[in-house]
C-alpha atoms as a PDB file:
ATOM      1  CA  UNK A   1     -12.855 -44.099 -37.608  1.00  0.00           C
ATOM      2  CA  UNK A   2     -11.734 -47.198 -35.197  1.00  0.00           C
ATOM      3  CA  UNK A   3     -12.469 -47.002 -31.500  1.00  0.00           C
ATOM      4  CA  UNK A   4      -9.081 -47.415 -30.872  1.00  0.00           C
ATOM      5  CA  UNK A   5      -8.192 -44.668 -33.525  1.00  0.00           C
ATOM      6  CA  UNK A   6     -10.531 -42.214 -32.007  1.00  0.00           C
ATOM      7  CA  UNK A   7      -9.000 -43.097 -28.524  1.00  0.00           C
ATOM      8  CA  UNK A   8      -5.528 -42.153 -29.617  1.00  0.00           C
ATOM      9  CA  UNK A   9      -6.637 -39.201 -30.877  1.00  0.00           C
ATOM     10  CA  UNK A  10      -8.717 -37.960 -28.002  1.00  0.00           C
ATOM     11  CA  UNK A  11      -5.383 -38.562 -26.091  1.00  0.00           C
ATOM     12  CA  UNK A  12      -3.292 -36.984 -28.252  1.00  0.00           C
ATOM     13  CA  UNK A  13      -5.901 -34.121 -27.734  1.00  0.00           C
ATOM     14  CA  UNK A  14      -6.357 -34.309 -24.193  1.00  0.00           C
ATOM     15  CA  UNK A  15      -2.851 -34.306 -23.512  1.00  0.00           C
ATOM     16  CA  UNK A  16      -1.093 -31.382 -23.758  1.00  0.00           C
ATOM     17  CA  UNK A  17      -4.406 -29.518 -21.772  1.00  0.00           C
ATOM     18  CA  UNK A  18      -3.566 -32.662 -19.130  1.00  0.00           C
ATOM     19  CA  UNK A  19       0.251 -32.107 -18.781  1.00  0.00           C
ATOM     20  CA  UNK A  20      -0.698 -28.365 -17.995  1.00  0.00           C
ATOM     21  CA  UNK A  21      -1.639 -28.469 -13.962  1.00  0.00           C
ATOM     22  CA  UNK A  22      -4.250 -26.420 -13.259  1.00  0.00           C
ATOM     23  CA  UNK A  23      -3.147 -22.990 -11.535  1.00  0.00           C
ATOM     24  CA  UNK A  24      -2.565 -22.784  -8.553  1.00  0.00           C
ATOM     25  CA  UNK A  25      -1.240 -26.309  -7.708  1.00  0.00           C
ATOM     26  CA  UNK A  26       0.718 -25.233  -4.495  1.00  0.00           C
ATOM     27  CA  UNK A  27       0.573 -22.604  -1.673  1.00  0.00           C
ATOM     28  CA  UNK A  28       0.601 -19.409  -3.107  1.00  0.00           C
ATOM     29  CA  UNK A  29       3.300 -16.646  -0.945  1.00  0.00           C
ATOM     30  CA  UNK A  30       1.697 -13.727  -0.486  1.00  0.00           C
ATOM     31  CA  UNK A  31       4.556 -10.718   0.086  1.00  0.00           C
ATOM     32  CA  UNK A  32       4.318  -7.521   1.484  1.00  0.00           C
ATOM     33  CA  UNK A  33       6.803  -5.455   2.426  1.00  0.00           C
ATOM     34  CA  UNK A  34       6.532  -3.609   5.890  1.00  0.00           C
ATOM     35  CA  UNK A  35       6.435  -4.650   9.526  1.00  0.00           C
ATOM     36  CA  UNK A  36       3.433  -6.500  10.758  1.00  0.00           C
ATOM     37  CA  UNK A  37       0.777  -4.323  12.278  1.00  0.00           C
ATOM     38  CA  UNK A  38       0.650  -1.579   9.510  1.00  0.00           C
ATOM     39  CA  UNK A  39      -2.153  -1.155   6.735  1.00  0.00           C
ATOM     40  CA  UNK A  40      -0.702  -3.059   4.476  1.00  0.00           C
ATOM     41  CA  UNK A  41      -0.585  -6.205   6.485  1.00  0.00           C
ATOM     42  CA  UNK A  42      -3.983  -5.598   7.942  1.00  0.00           C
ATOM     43  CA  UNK A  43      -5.312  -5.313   4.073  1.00  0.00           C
ATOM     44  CA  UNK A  44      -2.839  -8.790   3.199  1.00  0.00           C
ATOM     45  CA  UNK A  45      -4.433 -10.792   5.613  1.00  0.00           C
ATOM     46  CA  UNK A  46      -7.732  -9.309   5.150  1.00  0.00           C
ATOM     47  CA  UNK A  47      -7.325 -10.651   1.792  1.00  0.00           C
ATOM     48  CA  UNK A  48      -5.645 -13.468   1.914  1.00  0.00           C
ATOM     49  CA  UNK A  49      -8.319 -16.173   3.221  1.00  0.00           C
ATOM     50  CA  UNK A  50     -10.747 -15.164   0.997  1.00  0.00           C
ATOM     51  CA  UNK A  51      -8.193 -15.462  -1.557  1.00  0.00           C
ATOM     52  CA  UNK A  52      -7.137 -18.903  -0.563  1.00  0.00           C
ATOM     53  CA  UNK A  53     -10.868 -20.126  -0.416  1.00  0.00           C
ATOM     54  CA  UNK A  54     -11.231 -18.817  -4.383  1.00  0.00           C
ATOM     55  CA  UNK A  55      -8.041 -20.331  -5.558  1.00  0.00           C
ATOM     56  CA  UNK A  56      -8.056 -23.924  -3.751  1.00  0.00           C
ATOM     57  CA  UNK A  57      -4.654 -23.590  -1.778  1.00  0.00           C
ATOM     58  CA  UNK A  58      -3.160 -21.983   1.157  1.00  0.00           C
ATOM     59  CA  UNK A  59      -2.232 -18.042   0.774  1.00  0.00           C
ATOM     60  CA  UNK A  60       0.591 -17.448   3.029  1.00  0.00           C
ATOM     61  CA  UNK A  61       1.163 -13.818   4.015  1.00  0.00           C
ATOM     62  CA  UNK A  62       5.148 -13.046   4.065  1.00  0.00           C
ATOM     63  CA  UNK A  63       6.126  -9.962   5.387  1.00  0.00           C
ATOM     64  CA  UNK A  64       9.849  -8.616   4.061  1.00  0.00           C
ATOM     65  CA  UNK A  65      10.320  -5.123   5.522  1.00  0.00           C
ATOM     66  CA  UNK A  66      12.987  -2.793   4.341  1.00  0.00           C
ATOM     67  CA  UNK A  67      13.723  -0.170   1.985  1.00  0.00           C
ATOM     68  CA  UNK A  68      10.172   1.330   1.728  1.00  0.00           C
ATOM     69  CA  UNK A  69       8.846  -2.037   0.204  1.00  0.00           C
ATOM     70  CA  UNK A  70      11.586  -2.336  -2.590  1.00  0.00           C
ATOM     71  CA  UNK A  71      13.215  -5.375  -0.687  1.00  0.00           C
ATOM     72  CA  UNK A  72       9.499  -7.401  -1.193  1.00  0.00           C
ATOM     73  CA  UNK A  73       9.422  -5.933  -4.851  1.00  0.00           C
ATOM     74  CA  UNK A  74      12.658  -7.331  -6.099  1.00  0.00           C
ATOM     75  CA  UNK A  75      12.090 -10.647  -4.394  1.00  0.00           C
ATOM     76  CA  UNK A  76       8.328 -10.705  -6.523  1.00  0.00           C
ATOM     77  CA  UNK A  77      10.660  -9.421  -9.451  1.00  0.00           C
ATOM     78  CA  UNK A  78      12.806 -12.270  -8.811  1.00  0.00           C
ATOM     79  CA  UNK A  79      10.063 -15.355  -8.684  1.00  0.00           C
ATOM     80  CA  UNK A  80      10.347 -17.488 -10.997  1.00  0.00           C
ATOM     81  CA  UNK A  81       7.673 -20.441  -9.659  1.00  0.00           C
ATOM     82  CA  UNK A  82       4.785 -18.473 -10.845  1.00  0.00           C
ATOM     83  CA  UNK A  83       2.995 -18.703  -7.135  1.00  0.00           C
ATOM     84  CA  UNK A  84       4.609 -15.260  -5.930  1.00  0.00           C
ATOM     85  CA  UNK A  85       2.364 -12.302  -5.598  1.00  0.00           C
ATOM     86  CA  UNK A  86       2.765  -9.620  -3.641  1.00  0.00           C
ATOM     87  CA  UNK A  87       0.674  -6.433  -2.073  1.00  0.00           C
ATOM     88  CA  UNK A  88       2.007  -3.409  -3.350  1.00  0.00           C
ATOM     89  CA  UNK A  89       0.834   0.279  -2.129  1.00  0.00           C
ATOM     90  CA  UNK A  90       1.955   3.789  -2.853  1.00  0.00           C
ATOM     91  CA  UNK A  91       5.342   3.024  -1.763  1.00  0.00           C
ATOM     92  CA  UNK A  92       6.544   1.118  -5.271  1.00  0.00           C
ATOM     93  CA  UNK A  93       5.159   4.061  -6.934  1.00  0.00           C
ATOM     94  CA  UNK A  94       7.470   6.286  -4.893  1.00  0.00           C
ATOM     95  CA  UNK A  95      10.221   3.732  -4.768  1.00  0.00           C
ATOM     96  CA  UNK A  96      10.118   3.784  -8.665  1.00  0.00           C
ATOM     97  CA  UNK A  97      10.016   8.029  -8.873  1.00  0.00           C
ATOM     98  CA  UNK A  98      12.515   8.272  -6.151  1.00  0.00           C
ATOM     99  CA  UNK A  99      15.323   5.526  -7.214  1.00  0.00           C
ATOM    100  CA  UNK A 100      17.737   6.151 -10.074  1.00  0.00           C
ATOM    101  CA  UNK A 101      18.954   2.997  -9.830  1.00  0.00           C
ATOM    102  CA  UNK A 102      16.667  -0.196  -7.895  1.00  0.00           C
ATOM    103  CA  UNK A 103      18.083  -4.092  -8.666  1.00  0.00           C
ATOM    104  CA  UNK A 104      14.642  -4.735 -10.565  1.00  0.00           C
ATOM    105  CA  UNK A 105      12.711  -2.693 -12.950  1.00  0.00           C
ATOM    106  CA  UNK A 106       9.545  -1.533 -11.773  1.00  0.00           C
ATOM    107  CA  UNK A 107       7.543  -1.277 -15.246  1.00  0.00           C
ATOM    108  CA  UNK A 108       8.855  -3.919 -16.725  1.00  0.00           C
ATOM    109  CA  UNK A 109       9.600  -7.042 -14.462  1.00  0.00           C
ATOM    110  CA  UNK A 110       6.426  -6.041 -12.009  1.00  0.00           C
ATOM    111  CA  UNK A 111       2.780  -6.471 -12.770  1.00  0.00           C
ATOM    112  CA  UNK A 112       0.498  -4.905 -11.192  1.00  0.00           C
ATOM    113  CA  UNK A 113      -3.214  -6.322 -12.026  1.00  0.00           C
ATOM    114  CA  UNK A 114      -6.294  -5.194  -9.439  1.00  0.00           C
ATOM    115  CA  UNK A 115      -6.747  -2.092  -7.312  1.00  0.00           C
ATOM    116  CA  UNK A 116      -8.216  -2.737  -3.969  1.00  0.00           C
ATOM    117  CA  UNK A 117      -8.290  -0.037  -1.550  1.00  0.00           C
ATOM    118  CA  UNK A 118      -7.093   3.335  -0.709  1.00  0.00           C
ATOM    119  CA  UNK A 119      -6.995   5.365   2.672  1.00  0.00           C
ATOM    120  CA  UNK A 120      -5.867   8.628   3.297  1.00  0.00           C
ATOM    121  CA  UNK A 121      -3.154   9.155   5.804  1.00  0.00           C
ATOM    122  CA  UNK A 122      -2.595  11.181   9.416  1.00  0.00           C
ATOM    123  CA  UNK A 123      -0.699  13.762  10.571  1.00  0.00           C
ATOM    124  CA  UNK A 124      -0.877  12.515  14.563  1.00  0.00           C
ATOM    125  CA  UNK A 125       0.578  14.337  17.530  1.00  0.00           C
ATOM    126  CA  UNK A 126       0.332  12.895  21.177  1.00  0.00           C
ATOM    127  CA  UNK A 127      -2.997  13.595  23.341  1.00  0.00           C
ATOM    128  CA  UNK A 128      -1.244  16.427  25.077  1.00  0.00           C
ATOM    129  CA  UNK A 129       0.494  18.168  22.384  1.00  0.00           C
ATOM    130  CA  UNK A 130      -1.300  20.669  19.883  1.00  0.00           C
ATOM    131  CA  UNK A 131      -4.957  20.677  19.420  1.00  0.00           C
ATOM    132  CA  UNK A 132      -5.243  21.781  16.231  1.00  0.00           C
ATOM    133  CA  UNK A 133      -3.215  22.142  12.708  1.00  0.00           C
ATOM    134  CA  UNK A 134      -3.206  26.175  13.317  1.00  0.00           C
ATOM    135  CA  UNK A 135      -1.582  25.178  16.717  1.00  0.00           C
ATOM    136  CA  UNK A 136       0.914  22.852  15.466  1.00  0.00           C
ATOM    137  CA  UNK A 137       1.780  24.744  12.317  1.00  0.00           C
ATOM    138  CA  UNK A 138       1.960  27.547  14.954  1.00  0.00           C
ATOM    139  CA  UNK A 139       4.719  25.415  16.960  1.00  0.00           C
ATOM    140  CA  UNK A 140       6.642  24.188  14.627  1.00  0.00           C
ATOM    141  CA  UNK A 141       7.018  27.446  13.080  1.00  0.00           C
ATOM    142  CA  UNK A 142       8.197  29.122  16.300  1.00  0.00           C
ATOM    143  CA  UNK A 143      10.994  26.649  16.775  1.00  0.00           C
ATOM    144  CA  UNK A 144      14.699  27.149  16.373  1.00  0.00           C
ATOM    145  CA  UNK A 145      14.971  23.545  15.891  1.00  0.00           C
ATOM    146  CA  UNK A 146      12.411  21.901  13.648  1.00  0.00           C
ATOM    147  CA  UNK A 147      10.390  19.096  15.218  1.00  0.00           C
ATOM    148  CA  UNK A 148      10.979  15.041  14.889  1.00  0.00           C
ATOM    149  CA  UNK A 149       8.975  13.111  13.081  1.00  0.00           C
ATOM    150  CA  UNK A 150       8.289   9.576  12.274  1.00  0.00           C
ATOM    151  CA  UNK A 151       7.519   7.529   9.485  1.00  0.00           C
ATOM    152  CA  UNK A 152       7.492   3.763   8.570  1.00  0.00           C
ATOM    153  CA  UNK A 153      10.730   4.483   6.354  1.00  0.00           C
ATOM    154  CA  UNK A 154      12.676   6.517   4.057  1.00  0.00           C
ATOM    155  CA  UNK A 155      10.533   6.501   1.053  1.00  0.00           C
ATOM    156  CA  UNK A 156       7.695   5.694   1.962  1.00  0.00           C
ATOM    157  CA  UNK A 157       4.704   7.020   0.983  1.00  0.00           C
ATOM    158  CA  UNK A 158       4.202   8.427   4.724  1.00  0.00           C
ATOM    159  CA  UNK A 159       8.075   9.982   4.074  1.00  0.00           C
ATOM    160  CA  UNK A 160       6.505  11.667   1.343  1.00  0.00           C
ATOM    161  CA  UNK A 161       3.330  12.567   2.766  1.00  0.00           C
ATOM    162  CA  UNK A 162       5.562  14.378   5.777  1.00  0.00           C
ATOM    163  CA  UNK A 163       8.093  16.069   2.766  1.00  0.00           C
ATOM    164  CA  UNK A 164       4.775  17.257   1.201  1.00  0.00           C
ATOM    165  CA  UNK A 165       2.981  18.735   4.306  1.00  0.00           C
ATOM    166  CA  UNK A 166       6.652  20.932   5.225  1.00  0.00           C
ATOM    167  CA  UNK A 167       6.449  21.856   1.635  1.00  0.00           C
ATOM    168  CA  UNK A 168       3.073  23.438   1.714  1.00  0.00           C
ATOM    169  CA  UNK A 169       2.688  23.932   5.229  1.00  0.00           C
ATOM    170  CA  UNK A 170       6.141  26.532   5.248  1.00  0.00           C
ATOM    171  CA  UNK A 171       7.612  24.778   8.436  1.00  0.00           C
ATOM    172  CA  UNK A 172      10.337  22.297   8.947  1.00  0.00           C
ATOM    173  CA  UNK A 173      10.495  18.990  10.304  1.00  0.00           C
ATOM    174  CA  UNK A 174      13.302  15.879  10.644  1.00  0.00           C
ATOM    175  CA  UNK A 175      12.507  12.778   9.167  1.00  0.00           C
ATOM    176  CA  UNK A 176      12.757  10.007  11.796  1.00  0.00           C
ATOM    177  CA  UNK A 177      12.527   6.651   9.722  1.00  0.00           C
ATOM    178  CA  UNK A 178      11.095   3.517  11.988  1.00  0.00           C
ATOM    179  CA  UNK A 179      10.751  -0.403  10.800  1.00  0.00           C
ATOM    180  CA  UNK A 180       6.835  -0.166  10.737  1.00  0.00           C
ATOM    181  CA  UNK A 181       3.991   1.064  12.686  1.00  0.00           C
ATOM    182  CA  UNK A 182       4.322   0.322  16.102  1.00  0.00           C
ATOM    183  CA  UNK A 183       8.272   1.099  16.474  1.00  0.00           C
ATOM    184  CA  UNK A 184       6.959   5.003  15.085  1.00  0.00           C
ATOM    185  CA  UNK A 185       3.890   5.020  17.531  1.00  0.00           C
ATOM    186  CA  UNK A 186       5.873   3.921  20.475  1.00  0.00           C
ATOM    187  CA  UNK A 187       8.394   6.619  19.625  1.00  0.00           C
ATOM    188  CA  UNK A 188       5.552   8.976  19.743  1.00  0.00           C
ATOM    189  CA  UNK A 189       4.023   7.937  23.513  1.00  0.00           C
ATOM    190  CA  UNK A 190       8.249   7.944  24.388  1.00  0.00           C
ATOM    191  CA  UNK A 191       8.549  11.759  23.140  1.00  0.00           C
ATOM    192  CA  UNK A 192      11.342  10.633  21.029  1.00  0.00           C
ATOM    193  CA  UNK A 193       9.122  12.474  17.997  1.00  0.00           C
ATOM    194  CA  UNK A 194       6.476  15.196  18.131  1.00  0.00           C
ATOM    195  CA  UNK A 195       4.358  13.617  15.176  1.00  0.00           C
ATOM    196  CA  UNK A 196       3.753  10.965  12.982  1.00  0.00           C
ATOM    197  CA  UNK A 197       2.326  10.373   9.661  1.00  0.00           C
ATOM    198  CA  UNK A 198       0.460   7.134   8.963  1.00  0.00           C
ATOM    199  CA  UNK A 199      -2.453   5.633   7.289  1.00  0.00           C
ATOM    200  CA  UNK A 200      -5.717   6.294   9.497  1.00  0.00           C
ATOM    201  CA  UNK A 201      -6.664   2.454   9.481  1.00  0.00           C
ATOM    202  CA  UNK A 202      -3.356   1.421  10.934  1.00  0.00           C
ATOM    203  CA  UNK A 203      -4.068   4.021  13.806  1.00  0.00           C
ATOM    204  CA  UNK A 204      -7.862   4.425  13.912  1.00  0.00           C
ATOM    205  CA  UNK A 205      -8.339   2.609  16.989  1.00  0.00           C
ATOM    206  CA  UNK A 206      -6.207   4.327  19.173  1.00  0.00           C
ATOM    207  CA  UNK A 207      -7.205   7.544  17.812  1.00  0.00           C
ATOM    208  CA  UNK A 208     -10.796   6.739  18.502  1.00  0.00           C
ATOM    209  CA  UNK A 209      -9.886   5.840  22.116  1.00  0.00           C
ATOM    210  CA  UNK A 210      -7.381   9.226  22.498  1.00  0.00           C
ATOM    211  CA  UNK A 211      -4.663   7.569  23.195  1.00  0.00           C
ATOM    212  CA  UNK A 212      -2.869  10.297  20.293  1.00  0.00           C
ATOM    213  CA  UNK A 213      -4.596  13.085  18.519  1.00  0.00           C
ATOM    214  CA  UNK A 214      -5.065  13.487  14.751  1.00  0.00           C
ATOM    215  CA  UNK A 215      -4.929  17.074  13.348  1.00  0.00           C
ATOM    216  CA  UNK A 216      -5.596  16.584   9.894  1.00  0.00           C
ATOM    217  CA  UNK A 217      -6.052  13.434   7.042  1.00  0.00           C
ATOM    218  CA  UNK A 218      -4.979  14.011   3.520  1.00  0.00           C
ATOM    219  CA  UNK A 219      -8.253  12.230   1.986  1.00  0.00           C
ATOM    220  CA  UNK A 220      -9.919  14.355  -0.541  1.00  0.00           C
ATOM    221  CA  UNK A 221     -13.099  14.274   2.150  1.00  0.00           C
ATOM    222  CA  UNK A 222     -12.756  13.873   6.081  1.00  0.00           C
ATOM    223  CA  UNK A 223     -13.274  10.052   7.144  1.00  0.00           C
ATOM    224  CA  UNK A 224     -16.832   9.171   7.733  1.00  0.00           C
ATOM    225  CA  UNK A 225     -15.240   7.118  10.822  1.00  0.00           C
ATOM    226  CA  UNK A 226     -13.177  10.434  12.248  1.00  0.00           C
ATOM    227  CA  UNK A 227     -16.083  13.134  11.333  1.00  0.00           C
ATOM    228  CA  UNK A 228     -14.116  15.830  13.505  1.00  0.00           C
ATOM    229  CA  UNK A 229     -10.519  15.534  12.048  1.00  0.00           C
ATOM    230  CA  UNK A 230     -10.474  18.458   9.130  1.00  0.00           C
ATOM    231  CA  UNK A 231      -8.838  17.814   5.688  1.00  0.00           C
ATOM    232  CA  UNK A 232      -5.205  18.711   4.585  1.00  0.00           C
ATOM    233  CA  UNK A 233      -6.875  20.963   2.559  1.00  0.00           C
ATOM    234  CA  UNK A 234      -9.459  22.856   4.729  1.00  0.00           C
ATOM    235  CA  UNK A 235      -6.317  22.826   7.492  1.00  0.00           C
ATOM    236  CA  UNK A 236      -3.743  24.720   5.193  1.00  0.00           C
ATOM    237  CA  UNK A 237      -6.259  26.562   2.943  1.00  0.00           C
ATOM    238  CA  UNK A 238      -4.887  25.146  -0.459  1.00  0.00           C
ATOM    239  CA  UNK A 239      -5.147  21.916  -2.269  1.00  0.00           C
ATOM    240  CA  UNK A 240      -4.022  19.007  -0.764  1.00  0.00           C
ATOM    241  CA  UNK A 241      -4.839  15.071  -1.576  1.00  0.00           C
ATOM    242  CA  UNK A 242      -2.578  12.073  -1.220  1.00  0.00           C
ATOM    243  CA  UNK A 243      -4.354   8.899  -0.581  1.00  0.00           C
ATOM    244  CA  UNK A 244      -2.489   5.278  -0.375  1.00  0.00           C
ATOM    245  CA  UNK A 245      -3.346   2.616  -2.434  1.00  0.00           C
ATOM    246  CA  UNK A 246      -3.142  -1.169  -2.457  1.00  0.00           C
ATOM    247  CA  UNK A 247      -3.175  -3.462  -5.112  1.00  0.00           C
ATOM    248  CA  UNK A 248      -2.480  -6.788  -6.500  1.00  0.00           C
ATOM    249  CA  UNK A 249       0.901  -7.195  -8.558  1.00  0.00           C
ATOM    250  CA  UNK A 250       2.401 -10.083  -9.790  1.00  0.00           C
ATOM    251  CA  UNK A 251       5.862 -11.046 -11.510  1.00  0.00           C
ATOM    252  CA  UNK A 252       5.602 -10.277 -15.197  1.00  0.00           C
ATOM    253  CA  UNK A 253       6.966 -13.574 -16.369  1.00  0.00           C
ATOM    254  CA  UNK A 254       3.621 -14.977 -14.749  1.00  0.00           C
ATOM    255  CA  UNK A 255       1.735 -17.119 -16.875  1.00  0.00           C
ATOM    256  CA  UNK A 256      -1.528 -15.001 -18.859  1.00  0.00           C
ATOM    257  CA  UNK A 257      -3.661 -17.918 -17.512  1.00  0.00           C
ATOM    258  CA  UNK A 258      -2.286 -17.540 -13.667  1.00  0.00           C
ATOM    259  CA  UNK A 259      -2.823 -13.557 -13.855  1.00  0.00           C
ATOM    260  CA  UNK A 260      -6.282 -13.811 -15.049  1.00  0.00           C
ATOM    261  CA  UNK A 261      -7.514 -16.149 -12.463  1.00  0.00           C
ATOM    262  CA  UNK A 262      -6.085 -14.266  -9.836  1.00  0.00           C
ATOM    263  CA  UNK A 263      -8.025 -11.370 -11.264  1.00  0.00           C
ATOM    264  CA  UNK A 264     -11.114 -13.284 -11.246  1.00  0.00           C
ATOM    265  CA  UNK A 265     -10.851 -14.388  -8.088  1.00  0.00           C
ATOM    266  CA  UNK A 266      -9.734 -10.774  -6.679  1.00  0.00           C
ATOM    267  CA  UNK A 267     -12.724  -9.048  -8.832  1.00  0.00           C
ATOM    268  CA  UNK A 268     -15.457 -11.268  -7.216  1.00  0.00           C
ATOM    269  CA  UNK A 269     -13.665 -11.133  -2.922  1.00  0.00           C
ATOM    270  CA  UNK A 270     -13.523  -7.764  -3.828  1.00  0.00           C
ATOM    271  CA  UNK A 271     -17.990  -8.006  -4.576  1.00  0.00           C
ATOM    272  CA  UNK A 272     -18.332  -9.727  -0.776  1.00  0.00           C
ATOM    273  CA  UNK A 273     -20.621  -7.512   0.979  1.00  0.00           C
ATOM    274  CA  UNK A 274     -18.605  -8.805   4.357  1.00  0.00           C
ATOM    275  CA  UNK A 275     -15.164  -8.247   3.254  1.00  0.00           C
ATOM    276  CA  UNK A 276     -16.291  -4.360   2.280  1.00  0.00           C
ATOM    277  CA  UNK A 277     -17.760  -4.004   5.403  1.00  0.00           C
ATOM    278  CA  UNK A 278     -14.404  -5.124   6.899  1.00  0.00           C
ATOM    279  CA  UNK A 279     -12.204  -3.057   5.364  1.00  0.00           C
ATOM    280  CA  UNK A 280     -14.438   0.161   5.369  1.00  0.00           C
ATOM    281  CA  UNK A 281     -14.353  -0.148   9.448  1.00  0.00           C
ATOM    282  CA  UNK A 282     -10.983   0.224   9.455  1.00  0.00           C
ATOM    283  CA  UNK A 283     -11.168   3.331   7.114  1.00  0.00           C
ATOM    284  CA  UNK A 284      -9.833   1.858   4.413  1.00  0.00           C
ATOM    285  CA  UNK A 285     -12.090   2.211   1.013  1.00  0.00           C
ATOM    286  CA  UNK A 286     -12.850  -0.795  -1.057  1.00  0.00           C
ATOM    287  CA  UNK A 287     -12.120  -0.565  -5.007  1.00  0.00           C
ATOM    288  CA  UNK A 288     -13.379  -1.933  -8.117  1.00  0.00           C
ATOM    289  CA  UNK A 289     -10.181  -4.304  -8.816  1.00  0.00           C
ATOM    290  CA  UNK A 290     -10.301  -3.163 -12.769  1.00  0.00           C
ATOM    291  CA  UNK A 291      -8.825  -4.817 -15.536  1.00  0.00           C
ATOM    292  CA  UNK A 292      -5.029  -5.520 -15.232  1.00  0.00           C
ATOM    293  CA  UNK A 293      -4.755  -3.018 -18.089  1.00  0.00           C
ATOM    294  CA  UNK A 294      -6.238   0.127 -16.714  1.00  0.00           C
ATOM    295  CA  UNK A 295      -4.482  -0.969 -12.815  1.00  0.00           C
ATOM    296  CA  UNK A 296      -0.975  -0.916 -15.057  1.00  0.00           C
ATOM    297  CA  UNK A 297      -1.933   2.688 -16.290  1.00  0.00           C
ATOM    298  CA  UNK A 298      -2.812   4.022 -12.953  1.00  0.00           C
ATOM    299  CA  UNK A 299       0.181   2.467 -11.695  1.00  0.00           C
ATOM    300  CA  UNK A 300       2.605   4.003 -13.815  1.00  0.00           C
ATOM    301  CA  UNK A 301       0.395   7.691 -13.975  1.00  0.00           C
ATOM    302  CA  UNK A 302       1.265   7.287 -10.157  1.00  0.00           C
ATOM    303  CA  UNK A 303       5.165   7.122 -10.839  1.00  0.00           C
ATOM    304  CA  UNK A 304       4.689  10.467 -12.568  1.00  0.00           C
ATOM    305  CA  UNK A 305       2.651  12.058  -9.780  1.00  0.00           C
ATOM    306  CA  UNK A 306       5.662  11.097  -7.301  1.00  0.00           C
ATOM    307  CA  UNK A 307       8.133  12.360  -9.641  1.00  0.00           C
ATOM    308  CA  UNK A 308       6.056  15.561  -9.494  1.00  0.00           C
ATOM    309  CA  UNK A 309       5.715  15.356  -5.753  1.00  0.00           C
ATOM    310  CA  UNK A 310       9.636  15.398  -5.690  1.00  0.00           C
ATOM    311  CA  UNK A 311      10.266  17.999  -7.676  1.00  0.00           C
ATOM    312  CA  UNK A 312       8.027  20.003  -6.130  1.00  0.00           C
ATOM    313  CA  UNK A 313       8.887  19.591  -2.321  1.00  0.00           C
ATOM    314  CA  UNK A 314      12.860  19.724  -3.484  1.00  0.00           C
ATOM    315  CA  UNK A 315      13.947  15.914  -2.434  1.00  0.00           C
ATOM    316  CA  UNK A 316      16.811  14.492  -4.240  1.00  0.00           C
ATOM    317  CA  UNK A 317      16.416  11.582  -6.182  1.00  0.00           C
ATOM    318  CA  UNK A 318      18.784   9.071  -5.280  1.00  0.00           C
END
């Protein structure tokens, strides 16, 4: 064969791998949607350097608040460029059990591909008010008026953690929805609500220092990092374990070659010794990422424990 042959075909070879740039080629925006200062923007910009040093290009962290995640969900739904990903957490599960009708369909136009982390949530009261769950449940039971609390939204998995704890716990309580963490915790110090629910690593610190008082966490085991606060579970005397979880989701329409090296690149930040370290300090527990097959399957068997969750505690789907 000529040289100049060969050359041609070499080209001819080379060329449709060349036209293809290699993923990413351009900042990559990194959604989540809640306020800034909950656990799921501490965990998105945990991430998201590490992320950016693996992948060769700037990992911008977007928050889009609203709707118990669902507004960040239809926007990832909704990417087309292929360099949308987005942080999702218990919330799209319960979004996707709760919503009859959302403007993007969760199993099908969302992809979720790596677990993370998971940390149990807090049933917190100010540093005056009860003592204890028996004291609380004691309280709130007495009352001719049920007590206010708040969460980080209607339908969020904190909502549902609150639904869930009147359900078991036989008292009553009124939801008070807040956009994100602090607006709920400054409600809290105001007296505008007599409780909270929220993760323990969005709160640990100023539950460490006493600035409010956790009765209870609904971990399957009490938080190496808050030894004294008692289970769900040991606190009512009957099973109780809801945990939230983050992971890595991306737009289905996302190029097979895009999705895997985000994997890769999640599976081996998630190895760093450092990054563990990080996230365990802030009570959050580090996961194996998983294959994007087995993450899709725990995923969806999470839809169908929220659908459970609402039949149970009596919430209407809407």
């Amino acid at each position: 064969m000529g040289l100049s042959r060969r050359a041609t075909l070499l080209a001819a070879l080379a060329g449709p791998a060349l036209a293809q740039p290699l993923w990413p080629d351009r900042p990559i925006r990194f959604l989540q949607g809640f306020a800034g200062g909950g656990t799921t923007d501490i965990v998105a910009r945990l991430i998201a350097p590490g992320l950016a040093q693996a992948l060769g290009q700037p990992v911008v962290v977007e928050n889009r608040p609203g709707a118990g995640g669902t507004l960040a969900a239809e926007a990832l739904a909704r990417a087309t460029d292929h360099h949308t990903i987005m942080l999702i957490n218990n919330g799209f599960a319960v979004s996707a059990a709760l919503y009859r009708r959302l403007p993007f369909d969760p199993l099908a136009e969302i992809a979720p591909i790596a677990m993370l982390a998971a940390t149990g949530l807090l049933l917190l009261v100010p540093a005056d008010g009860p003592r204890d769950m028996a004291g609380f449940l004691a309280g709130a039971r007495a009352r001719r008026d049920p007590w206010n609390v708040a969460t980080v939204g209607v339908g969020s998995t904190q909502h549902f953690v609150a639904e869930a704890l009147q359900a078991e716990g036989d008292f009553r309580l009124t939801h008070v929805p807040y956009r994100g963490t602090p607006a709920a915790i400054t409600a809290l110090r105001a007296g505008e609500v007599q409780a909270v629910v929220e993760t323990a690593s969005a709160v640990l610190g100023q539950v460490v220092s006493g600035d409010m008082r956790a009765l209870a966490i609904t971990s399957p085991t009490r938080s190496p990092l808050l030894p004294e606060v008692p289970t769900v579970a040991e606190a009512l005397q009957k099973p109780f374990e809801l945990e939230t979880w983050f992971a890595m989701a991306v737009p289905a329409r996302m190029p097979e070659a895009a999705s895997t090296r985000l994997g890769v690149a999640l599976r081996a930040l998630m190895a760093d010794e450092m990054l563990r370290a990080r996230l365990l300090a802030l009570g959050l527990v580090p996961r194996q990422p998983g294959t994007p097959q087995a993450t899709r399957a725990a995923v969806h068997a999470e839809i169908a424990r929220w659908a459970a969750v609402i039949e149970r505690t009596g919430m209407e789907r809407q």
